[in-house]
Protein backbone atom coordinates (compact mmCIF):
# COMPACT_ATOMS: atom_id res chain seq x y z
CA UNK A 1 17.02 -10.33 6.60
CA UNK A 2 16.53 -9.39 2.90
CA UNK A 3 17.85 -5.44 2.11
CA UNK A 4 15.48 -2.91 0.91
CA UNK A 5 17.79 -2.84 -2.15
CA UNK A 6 17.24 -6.48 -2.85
CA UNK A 7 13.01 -6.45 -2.33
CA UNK A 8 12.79 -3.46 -4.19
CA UNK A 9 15.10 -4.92 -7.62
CA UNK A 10 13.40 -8.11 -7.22
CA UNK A 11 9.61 -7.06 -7.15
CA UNK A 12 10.79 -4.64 -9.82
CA UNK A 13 12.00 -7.56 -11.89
CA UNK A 14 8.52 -9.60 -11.45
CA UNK A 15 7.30 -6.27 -13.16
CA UNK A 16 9.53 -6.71 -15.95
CA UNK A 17 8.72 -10.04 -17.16
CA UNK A 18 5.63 -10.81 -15.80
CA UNK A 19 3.24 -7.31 -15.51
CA UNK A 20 5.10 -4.89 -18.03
CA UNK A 21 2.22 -3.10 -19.53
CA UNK A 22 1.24 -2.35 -15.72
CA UNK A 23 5.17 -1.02 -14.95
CA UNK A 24 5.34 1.41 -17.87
CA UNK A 25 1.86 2.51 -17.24
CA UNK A 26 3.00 3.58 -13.94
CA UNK A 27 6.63 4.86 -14.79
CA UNK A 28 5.17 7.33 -17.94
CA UNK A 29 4.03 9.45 -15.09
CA UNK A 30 7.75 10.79 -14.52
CA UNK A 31 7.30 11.45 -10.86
CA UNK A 32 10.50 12.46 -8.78
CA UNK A 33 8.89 10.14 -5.79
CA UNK A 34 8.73 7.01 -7.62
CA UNK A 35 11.48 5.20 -10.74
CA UNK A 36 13.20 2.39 -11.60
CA UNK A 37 15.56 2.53 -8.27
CA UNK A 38 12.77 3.08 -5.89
CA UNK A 39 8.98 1.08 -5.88
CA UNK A 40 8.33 2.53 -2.70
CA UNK A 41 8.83 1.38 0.77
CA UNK A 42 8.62 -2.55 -0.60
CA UNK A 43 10.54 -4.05 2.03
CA UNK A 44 7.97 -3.77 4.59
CA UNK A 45 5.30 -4.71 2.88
CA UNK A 46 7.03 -8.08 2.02
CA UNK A 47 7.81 -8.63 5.36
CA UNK A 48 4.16 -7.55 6.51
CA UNK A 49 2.58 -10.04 3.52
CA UNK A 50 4.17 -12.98 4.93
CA UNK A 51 2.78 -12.50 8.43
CA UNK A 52 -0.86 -11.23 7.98
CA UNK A 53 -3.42 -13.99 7.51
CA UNK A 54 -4.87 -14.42 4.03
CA UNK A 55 -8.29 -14.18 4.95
CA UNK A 56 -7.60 -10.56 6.20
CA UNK A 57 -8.55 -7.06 3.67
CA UNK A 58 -5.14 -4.85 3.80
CA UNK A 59 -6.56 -1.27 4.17
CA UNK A 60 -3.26 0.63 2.41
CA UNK A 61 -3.59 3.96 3.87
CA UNK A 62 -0.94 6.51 2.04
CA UNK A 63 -0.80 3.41 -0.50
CA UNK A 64 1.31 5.80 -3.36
CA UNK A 65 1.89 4.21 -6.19
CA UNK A 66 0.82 0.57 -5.09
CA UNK A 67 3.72 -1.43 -6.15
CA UNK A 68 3.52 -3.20 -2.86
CA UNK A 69 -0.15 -4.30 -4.06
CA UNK A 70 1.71 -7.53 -5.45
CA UNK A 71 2.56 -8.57 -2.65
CA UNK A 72 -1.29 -9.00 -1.19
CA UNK A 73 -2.75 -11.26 -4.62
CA UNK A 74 -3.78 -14.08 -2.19
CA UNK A 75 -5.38 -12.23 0.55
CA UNK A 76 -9.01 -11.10 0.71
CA UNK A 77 -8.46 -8.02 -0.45
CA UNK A 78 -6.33 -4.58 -1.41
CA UNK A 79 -7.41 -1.50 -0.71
CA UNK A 80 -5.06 1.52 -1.88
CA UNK A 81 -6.06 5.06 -0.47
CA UNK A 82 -3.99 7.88 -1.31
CA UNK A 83 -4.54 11.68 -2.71
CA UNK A 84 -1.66 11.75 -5.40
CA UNK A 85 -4.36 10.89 -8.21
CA UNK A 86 -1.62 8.58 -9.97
CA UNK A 87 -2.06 5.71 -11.96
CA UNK A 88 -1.39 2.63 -9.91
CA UNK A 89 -0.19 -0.88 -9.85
CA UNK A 90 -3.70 -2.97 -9.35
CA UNK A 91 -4.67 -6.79 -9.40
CA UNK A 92 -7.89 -8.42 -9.27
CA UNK A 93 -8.47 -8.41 -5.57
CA UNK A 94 -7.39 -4.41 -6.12
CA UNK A 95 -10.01 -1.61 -4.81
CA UNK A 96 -7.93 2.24 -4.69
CA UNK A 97 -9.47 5.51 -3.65
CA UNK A 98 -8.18 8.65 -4.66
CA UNK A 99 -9.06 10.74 -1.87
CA UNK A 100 -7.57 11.63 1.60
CA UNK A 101 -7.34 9.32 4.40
CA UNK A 102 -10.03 11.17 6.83
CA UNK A 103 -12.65 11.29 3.79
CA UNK A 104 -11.82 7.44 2.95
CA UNK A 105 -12.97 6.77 6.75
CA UNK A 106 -16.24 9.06 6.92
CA UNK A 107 -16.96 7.24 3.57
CA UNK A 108 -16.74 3.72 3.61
CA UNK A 109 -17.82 1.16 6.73
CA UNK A 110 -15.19 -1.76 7.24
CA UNK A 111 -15.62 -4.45 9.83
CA UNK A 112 -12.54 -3.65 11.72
CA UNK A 113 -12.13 -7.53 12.81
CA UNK A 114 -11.89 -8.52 9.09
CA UNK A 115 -8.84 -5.66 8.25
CA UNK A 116 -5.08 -4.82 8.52
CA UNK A 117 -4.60 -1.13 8.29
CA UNK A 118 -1.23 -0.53 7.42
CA UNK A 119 0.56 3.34 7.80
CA UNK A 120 3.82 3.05 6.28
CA UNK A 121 5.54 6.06 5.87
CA UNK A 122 2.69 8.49 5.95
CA UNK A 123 1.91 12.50 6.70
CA UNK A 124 -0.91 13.14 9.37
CA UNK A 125 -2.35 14.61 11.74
CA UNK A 126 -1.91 12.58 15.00
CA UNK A 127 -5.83 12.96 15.73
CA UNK A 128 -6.35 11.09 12.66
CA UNK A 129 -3.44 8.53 13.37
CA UNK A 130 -5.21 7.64 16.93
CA UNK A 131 -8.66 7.56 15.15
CA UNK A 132 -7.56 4.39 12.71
CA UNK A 133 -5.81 2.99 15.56
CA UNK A 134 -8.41 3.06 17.87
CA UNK A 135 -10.49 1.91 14.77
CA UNK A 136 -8.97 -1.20 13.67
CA UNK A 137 -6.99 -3.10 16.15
CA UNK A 138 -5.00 -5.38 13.81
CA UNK A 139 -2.68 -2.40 12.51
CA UNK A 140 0.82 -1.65 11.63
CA UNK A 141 1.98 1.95 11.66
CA UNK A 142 5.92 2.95 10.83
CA UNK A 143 7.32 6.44 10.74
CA UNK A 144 4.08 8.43 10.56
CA UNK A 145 5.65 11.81 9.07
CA UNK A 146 3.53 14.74 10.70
């Protein structure tokens, strides 16, 4: 098993050299939640990418800052949803809301057999947990802060 360490230098060294007007874009914010030592949660996501089918949307919900948006390029879609109105890492199969989880859902209509919701690391209410559980059956959901 690859260490979080290791995931999180690594995608952060793809930034570098291959999407560096994207990574200073994102780093000028000067947030105390995201530098050059942590991407996010990465690790997961890397792990989750290489066992979700291509043809599936990833529905990002408490997406941050996105970084783990590289890791979805070749499947159907990205979509980010988060309410910290920063600028994010994007790509061209990239949608990302800025606006809570609960409005996301009583805005937009997703065919539920078509997505991956993914809740990594995200505050809630449990209501609203059960809600996109119940909603989407192809989910993944680890240490939902409430």
């Amino acid at each position: 098993m690859i260490r979080f360490s290791t995931v999180n230098q690594a995608l952060r060294n793809e930034y570098l050299t291959e999407y560096s007007k994207m990574l200073a874009e994102v780093e000028s914010q000067k947030t105390e939640d995201f530098n050059e030592g942590f991407l996010g949660y990465v690790d997961t996501y890397y792990y989750l990418s290489k066992i979700i089918p291509n043809d599936k949307v990833i529905l990002d919900l408490g997406c941050g800052y996105a970084a783990q948006a590289y890791f979805f390029q070749a499947h159907k879609k990205y979509i980010g949803v988060d309410t910290n109105g920063a600028k994010k890492f994007t790509f061209p199969n990239t949608e990302m809301y800025d606006m809570s989880i609960e409005e996301f859902m009583n805005k937009h209509v997703l065919n539920p057999e078509e997505v991956f919701a993914i809740c990594n690391y995200v505050p809630g209410e449990h209501k609203q947990k059960q809600k996109i559980f119940q909603m989407f059956p192809n989910h993944f959901n680890y240490n939902w802060i409430t």
